[in-house]
Protein backbone atom coordinates (compact mmCIF):
# COMPACT_ATOMS: atom_id res chain seq x y z
CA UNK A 1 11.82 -16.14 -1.05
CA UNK A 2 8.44 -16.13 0.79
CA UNK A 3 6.03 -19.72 0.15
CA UNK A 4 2.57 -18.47 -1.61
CA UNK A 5 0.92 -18.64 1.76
CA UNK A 6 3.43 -15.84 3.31
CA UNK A 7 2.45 -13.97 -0.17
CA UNK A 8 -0.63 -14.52 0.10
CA UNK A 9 -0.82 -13.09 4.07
CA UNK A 10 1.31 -10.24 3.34
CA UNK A 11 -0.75 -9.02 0.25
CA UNK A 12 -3.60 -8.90 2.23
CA UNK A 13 -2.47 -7.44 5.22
CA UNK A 14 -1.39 -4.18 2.41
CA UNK A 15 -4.98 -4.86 1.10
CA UNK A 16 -6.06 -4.02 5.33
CA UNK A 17 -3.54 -1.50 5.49
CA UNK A 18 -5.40 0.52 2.48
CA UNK A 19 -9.27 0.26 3.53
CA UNK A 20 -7.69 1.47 7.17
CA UNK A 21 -6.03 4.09 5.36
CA UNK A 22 -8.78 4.70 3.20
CA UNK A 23 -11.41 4.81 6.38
CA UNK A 24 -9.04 6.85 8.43
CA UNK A 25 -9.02 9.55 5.68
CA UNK A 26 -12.80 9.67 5.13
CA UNK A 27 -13.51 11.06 9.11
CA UNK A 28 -12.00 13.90 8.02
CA UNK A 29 -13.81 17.45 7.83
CA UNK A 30 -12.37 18.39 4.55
CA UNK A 31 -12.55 22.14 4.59
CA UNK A 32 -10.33 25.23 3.78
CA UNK A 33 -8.40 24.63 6.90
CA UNK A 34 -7.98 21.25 8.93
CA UNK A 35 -7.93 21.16 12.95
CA UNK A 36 -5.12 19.83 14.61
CA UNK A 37 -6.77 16.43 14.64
CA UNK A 38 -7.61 16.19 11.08
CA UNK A 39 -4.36 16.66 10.50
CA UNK A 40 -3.39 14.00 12.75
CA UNK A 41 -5.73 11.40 11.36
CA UNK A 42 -4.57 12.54 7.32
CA UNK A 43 -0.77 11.95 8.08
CA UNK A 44 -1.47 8.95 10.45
CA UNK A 45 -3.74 7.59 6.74
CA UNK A 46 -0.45 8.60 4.75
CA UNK A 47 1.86 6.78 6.67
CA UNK A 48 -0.37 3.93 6.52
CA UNK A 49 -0.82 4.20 3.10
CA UNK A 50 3.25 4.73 2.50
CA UNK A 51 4.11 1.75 4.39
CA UNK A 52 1.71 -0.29 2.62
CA UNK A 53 3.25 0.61 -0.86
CA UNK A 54 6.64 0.06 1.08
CA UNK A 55 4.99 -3.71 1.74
CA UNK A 56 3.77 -4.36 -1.97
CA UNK A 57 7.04 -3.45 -3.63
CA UNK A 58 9.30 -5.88 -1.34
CA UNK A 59 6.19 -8.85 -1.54
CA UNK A 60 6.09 -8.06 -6.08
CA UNK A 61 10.09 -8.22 -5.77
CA UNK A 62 9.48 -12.10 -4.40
CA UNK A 63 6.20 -12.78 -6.54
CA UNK A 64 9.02 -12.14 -9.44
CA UNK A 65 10.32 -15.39 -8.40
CA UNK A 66 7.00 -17.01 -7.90
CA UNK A 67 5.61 -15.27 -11.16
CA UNK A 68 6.81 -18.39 -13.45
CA UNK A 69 3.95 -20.65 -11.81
CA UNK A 70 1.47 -18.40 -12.49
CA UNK A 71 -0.08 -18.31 -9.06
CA UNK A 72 -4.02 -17.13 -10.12
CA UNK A 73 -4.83 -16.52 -6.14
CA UNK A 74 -1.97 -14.15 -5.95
CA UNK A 75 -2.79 -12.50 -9.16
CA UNK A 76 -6.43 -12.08 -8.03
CA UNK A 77 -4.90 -10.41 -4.75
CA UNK A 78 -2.84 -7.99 -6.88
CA UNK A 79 -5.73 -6.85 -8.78
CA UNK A 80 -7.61 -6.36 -5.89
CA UNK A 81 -4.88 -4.03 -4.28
CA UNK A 82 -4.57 -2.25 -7.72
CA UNK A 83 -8.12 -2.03 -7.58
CA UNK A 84 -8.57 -0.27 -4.27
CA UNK A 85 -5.79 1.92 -4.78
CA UNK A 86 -8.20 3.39 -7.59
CA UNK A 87 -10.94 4.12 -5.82
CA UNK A 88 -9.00 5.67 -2.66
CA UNK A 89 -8.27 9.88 -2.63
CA UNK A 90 -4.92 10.50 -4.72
CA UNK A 91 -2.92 12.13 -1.32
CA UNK A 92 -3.34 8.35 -0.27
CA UNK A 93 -2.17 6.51 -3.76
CA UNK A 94 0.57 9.07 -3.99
CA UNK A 95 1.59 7.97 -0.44
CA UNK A 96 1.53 4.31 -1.73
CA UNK A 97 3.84 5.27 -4.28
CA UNK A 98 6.09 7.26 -2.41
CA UNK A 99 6.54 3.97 -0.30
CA UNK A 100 7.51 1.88 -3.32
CA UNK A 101 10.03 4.23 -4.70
CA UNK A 102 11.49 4.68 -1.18
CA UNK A 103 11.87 0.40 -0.95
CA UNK A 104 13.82 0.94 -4.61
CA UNK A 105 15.89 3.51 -4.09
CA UNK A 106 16.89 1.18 -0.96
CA UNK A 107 17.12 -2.13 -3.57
CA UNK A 108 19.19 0.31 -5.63
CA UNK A 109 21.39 1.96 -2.43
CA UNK A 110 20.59 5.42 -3.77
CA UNK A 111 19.55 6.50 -0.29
């Protein structure tokens, strides 16, 4: 199990993770077709944005542990993550997700 201060680093390092996601997706020309480098830049921001998720599901499985002691700075971290996965384009929050279900299907040894 990670101390608070490990939590603390790794939640915000996913918190970085997003807003570089987030940033990377915004330089794109969103039109009916994207250039070669668009498309770099969007699945470069998904992967980001994958990994991250990957991230917050294995940090949450150790905050279970820690959850008892009601930790507020950690709690104010997750908010702020479930915050600015709000606010960022869905292909992004989708790729979060798809990063958390791939860590529990691995938890689960489905894959």
């Amino acid at each position: 199990m990670r101390t608070s201060t490990e939590m603390l680093i790794a939640f915000t390092e996913i918190e970085l993770a997003l807003a570089v996601a987030k940033a990377k997706f915004s330089l794109i020309t969103h039109g009916h077709s994207l250039s070669e480098q668009d498309e770099d830049v969007a699945n470069t921001a998904w992967s980001d944005s994958f990994y991250a998720g990957m991230k917050f599901d294995a940090v949450l499985s150790d905050f279970a542990c820690y959850f008892k002691f009601q930790h507020e700075r950690l709690l104010a971290v997750i908010t702020d993550i479930n915050c600015q996965l709000s606010a960022m384009p869905s292909y992004l929050r989708d790729a979060f997700q798809f990063g958390q279900c791939d860590v529990r299907i691995a938890e689960l040894d489905l894959g």
